[in-house]
Protein backbone atom coordinates (compact mmCIF):
# COMPACT_ATOMS: atom_id res chain seq x y z
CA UNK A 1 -29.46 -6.32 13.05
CA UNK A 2 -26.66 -9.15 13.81
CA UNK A 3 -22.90 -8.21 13.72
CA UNK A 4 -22.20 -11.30 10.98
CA UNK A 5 -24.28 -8.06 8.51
CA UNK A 6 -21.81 -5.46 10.12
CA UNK A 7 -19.00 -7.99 9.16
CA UNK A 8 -20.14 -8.79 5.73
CA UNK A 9 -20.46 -4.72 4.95
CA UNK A 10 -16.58 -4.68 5.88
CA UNK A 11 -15.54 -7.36 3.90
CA UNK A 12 -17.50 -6.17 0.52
CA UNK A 13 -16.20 -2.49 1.44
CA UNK A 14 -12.11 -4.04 1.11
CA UNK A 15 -13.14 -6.39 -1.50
CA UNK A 16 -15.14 -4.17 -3.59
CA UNK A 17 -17.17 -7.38 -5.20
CA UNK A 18 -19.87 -9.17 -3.51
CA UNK A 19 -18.53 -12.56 -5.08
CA UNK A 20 -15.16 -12.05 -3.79
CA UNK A 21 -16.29 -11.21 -0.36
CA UNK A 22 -18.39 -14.34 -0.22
CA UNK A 23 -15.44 -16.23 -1.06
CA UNK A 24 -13.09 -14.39 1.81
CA UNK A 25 -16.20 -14.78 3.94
CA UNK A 26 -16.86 -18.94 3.14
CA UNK A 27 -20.63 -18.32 2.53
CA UNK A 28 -22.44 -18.03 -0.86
CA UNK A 29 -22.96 -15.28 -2.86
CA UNK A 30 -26.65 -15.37 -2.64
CA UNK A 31 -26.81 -15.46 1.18
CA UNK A 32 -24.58 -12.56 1.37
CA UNK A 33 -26.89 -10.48 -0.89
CA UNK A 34 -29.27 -11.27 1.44
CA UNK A 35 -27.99 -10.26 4.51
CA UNK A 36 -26.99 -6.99 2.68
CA UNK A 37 -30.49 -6.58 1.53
CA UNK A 38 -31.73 -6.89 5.32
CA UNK A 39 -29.88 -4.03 6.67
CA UNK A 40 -30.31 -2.21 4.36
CA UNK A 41 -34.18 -2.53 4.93
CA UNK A 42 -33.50 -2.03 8.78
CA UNK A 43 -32.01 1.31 8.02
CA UNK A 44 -34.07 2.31 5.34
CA UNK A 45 -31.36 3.50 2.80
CA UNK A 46 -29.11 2.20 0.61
CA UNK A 47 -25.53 1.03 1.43
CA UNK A 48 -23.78 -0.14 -1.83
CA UNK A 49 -23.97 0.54 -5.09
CA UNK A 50 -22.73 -0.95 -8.61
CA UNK A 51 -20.40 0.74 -11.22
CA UNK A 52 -17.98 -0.14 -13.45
CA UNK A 53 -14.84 -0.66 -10.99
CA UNK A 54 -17.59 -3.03 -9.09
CA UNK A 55 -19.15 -2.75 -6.20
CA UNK A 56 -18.92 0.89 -4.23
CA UNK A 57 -20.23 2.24 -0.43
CA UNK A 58 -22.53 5.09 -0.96
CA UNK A 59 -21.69 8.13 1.35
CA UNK A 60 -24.44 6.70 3.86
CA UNK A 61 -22.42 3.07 3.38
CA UNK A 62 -19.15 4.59 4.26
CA UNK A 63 -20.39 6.21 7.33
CA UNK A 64 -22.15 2.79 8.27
CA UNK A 65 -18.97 0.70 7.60
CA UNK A 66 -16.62 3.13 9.39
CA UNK A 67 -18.80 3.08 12.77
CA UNK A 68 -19.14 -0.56 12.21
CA UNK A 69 -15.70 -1.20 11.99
CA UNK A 70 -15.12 0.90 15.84
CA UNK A 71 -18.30 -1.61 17.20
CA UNK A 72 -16.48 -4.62 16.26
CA UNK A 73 -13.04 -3.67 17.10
CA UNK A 74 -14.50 -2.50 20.78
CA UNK A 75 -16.28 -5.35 21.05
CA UNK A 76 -12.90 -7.53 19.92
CA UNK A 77 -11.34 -5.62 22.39
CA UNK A 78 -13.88 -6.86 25.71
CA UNK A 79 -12.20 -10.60 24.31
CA UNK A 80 -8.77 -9.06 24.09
CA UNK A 81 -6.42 -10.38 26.72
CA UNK A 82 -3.62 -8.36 28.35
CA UNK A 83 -1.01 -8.47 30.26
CA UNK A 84 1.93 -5.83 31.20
CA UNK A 85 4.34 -7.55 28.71
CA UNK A 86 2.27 -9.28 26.21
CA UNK A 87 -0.45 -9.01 23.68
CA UNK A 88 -2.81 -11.93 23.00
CA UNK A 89 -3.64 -10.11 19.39
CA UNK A 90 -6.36 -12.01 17.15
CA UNK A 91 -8.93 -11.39 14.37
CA UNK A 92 -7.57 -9.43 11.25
CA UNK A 93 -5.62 -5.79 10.95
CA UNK A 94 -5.33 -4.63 7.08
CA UNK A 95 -2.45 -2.34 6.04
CA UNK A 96 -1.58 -0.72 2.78
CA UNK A 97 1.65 0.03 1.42
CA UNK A 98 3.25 1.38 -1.74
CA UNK A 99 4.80 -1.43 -3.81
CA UNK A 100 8.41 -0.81 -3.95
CA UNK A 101 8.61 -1.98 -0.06
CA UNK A 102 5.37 -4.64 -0.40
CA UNK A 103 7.88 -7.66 -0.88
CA UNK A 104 10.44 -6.77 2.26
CA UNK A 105 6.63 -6.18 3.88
CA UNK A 106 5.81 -9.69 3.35
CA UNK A 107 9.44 -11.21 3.98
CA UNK A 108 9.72 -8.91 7.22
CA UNK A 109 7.01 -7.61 9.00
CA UNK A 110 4.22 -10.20 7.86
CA UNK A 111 6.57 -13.37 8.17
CA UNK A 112 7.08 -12.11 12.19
CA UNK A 113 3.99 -11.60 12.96
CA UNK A 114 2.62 -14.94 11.99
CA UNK A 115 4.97 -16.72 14.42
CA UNK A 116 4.61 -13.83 16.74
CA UNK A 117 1.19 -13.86 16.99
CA UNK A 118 -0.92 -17.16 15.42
CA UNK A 119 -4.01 -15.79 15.61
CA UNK A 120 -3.50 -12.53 14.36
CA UNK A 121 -4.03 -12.45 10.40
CA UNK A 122 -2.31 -9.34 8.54
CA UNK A 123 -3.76 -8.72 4.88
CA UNK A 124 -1.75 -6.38 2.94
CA UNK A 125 -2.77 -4.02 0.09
CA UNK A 126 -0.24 -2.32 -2.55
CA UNK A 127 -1.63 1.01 -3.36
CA UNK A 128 0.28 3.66 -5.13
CA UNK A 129 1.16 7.00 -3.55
CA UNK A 130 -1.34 9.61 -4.63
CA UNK A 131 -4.36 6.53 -4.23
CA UNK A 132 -3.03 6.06 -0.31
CA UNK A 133 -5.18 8.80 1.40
CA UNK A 134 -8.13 8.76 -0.32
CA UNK A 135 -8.16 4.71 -0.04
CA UNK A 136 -7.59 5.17 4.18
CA UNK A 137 -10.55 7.60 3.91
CA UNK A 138 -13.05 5.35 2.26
CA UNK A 139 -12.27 1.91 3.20
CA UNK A 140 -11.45 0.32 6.88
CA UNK A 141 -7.91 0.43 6.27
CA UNK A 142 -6.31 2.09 8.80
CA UNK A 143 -2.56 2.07 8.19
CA UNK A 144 -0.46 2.94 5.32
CA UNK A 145 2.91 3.12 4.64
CA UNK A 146 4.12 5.49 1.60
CA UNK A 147 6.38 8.43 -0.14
CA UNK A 148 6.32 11.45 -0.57
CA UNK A 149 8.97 13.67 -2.91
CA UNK A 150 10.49 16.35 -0.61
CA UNK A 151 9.06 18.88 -2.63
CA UNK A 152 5.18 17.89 -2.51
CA UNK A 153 6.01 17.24 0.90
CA UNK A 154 4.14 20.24 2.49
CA UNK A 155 0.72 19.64 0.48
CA UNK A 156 1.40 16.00 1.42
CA UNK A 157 1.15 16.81 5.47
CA UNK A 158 -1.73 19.47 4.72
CA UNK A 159 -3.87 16.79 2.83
CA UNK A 160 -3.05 13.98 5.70
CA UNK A 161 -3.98 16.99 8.04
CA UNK A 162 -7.57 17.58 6.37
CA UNK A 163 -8.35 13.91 6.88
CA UNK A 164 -7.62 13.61 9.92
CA UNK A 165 -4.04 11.36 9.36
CA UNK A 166 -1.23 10.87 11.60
CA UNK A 167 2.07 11.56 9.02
CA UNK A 168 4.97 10.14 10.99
CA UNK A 169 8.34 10.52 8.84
CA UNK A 170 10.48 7.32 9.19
CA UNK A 171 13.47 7.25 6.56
CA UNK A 172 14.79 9.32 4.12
CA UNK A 173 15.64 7.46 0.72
CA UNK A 174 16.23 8.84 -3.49
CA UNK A 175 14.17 7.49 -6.46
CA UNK A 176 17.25 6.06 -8.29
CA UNK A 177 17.04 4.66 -12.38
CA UNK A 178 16.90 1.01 -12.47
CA UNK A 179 18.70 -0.39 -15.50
CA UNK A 180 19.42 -3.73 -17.08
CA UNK A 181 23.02 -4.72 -16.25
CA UNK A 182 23.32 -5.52 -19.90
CA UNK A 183 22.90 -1.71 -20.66
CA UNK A 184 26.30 -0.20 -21.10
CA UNK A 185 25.29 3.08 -18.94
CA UNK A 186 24.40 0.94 -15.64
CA UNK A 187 28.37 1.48 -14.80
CA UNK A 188 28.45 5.04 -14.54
CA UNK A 189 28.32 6.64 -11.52
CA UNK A 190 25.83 9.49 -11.99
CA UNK A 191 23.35 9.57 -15.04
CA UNK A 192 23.45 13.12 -16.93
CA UNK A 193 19.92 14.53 -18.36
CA UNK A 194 21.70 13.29 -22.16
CA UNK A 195 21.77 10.15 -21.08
CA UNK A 196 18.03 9.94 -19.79
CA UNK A 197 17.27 11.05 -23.32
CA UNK A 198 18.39 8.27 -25.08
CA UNK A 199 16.59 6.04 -22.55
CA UNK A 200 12.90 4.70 -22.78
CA UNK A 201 11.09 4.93 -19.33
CA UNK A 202 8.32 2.28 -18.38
CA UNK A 203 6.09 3.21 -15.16
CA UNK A 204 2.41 2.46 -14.10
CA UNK A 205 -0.48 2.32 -16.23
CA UNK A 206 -2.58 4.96 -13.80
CA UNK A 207 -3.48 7.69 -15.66
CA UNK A 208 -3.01 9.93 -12.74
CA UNK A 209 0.49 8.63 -11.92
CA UNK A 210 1.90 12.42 -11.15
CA UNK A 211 4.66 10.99 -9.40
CA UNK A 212 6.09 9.19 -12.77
CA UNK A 213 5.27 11.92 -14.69
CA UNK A 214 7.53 14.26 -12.73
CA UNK A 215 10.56 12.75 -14.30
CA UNK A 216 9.01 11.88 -17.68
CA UNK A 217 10.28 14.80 -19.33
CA UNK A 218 13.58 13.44 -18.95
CA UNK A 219 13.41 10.50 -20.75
CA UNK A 220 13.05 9.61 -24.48
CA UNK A 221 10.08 11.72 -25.12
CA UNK A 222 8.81 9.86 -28.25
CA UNK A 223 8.39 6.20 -26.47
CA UNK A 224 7.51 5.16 -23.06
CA UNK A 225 5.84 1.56 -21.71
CA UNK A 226 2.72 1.94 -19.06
CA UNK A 227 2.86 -1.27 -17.02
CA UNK A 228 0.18 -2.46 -14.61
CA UNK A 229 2.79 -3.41 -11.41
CA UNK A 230 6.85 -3.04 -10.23
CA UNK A 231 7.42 -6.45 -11.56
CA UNK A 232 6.22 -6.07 -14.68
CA UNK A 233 8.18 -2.81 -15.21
CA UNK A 234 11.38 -4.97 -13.89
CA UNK A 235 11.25 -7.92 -15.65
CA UNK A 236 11.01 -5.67 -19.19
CA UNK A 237 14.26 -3.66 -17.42
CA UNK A 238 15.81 -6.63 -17.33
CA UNK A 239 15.55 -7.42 -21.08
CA UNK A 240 17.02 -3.96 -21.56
CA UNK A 241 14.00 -2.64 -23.17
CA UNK A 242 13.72 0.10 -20.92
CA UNK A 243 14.24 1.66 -17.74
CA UNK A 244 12.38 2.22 -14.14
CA UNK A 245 12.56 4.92 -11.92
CA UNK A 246 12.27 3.20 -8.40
CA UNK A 247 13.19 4.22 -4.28
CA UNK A 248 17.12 3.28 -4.55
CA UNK A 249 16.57 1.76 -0.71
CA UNK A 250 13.67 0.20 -0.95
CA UNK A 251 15.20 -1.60 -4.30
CA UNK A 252 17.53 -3.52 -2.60
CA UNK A 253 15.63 -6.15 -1.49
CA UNK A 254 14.40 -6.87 -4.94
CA UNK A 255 15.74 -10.75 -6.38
CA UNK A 256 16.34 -8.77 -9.98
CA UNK A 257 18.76 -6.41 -8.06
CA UNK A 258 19.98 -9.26 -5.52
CA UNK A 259 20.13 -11.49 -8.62
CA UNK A 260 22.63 -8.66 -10.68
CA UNK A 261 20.13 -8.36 -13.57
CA UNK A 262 19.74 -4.73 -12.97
CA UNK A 263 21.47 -2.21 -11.01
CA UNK A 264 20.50 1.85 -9.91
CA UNK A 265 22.40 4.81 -11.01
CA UNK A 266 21.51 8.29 -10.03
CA UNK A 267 20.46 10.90 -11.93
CA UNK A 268 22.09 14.31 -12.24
CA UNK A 269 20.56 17.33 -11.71
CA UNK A 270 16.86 16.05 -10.76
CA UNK A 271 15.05 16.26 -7.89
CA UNK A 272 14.17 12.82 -6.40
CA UNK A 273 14.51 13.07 -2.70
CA UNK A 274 12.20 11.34 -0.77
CA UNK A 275 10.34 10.68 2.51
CA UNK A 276 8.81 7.54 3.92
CA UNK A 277 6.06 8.02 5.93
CA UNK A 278 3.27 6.11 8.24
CA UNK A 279 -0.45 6.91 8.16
CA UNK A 280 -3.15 6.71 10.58
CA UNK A 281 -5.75 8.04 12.24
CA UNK A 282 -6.03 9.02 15.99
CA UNK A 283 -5.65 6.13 18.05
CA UNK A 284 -8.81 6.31 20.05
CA UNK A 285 -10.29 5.26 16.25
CA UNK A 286 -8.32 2.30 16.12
CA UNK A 287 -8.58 -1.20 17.40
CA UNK A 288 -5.90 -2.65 19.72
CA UNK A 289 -4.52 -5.12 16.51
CA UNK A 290 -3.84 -1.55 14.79
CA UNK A 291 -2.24 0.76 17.30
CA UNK A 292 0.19 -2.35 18.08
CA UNK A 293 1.09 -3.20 14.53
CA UNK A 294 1.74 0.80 14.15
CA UNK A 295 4.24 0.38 16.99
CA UNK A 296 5.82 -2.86 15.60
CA UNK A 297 5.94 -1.06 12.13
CA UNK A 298 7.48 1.68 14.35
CA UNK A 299 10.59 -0.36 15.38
CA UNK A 300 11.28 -2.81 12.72
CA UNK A 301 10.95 0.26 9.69
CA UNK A 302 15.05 -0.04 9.40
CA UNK A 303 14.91 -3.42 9.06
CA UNK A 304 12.03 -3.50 6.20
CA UNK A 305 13.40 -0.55 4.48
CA UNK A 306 17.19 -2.16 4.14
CA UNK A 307 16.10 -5.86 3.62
CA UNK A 308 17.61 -8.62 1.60
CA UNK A 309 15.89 -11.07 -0.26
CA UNK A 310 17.68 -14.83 0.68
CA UNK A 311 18.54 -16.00 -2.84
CA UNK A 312 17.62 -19.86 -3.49
């Protein structure tokens, strides 16, 4: 067994396609199916396994990968050099966040920590509420930022409890309608449950996108648009041929806001308080890169949550 086959596992495991993770890997495709092959010969069972979203861990995989992932990072950590002020950090961390805050992520937090630290490379995954556990659970990402509506809040701890999550509250913020500023009702103050009626929602394409569906009944209840990401919904907002239902905070740091081609109103009489939270696991699980990019996240979460873009 060499580590480069404990790497490899990792990389397939976030990339979920063998061709994709000899790509982010820079060997060929047929080399890594080899070195796959291998261990899995050394071990005796099977570690991945095909289907129609592409390639998956089995449960023996995801065991393998997880333990992998705490060899490498303690053996990263031997390298790791230290200092009562400073970090040295290297290698890669992943995080995962929910996409209304992904762009003030990049502009923010990811921006920093490439001048910060050189040698440190942050990927970042958008992942939408309800998928945020289960993805921490079965993949080596180890951080995740997210929501959580005030009222789901309590199964929300409970499920982070059961696997074994950290849930550390950081802001407070409302789900706000996002209109085009061409539509005549984006200059009232407060949106009555008439005026959602005469409006057409668009939201994401999941089929189990229970957040979305919350407010649905609001809205005009013979049309709605299922869009695959938050720009997509926008840029039809924009147009005026609908209207998004997005974190009024987190919002603000979006160019079609910054740019005046839509603006948020809240709604009357509906529940849409919400809670930003951080996830991870116990830190004796995680590798140095992660416990110190939970503590940056930490400190500069005021700054990412009320971000502006810098217009051109």
């Amino acid at each position: 067994m060499r580590l480069e086959q404990l790497k490899y596992l990792i990389e397939i495991a976030n990339s979920k396609s063998i061709n994709k993770a000899a790509q982010n890997l820079y060997i060929t495709q047929p080399a890594l199916s080899i070195a796959i092959n291998s261990l899995e010969e050394e071990l005796q069972y099977p570690l991945l396994k095909r289907t129609k979203k592409g390639v998956m861990l089995t449960e023996d995989g995801i065991r393998v990968m997880k333990e992998a992932q705490m060899v490498l990072d303690t053996i990263q950590n031997w390298y790791l050099v230290k200092d009562e002020q400073h970090y040295e950090l290297e290698g890669t961390v992943h995080l995962q966040a929910i996409p209304s805050i992904c762009v003030a992520l990049s502009d923010t937090l990811i921006l920093d920590l490439q001048k910060r630290y050189p040698l440190l490379s942050v990927f970042l995954h958008e992942k939408i509420p309800q998928h945020m556990i289960a993805s921490m659970v079965n993949s080596t990402v180890n951080i995740g930022i997210t929501s959580c509506f005030h009222y789901k809040e309590a199964r929300f701890l409970r499920k982070a409890e059961e696997n074994r999550l950290h849930a550390e509250k950081m802001a407070d913020d409302e789900r706000y309608v996002i209109l085009s500023a061409k539509n005549p009702l984006s200059e009232k103050e407060i949106l009555t449950k008439k005026d959602l009626k005469n409006l057409t929602l668009a939201y994401y394409s999941d089929l189990i996108d229970d957040i979305s569906e919350s407010y649905r009944k609001y809205f005009n209840p013979d049309r709605c648009f299922r869009l695959n990401s938050r720009e997509s919904i926008l840029q039809l907002v924009t147009e005026d041929g609908a209207v998004g239902v997005f974190p009024n905070r987190a919002m603000q740091n979006s160019q079609f806001m910054r740019n005046g081609l839509v603006k948020s109103v809240p709604m009357e009489g509906v529940d849409t308080k919400i809670s930003y939270y951080l996830l991870y696991p116990e830190p004796k699980t995680m590798s140095v890169n992660e416990i110190r990019l939970v503590e940056i996240i930490r400190e500069k979460f005021p700054e990412i949550l009320n971000h502006e873009v810098e217009l051109n």
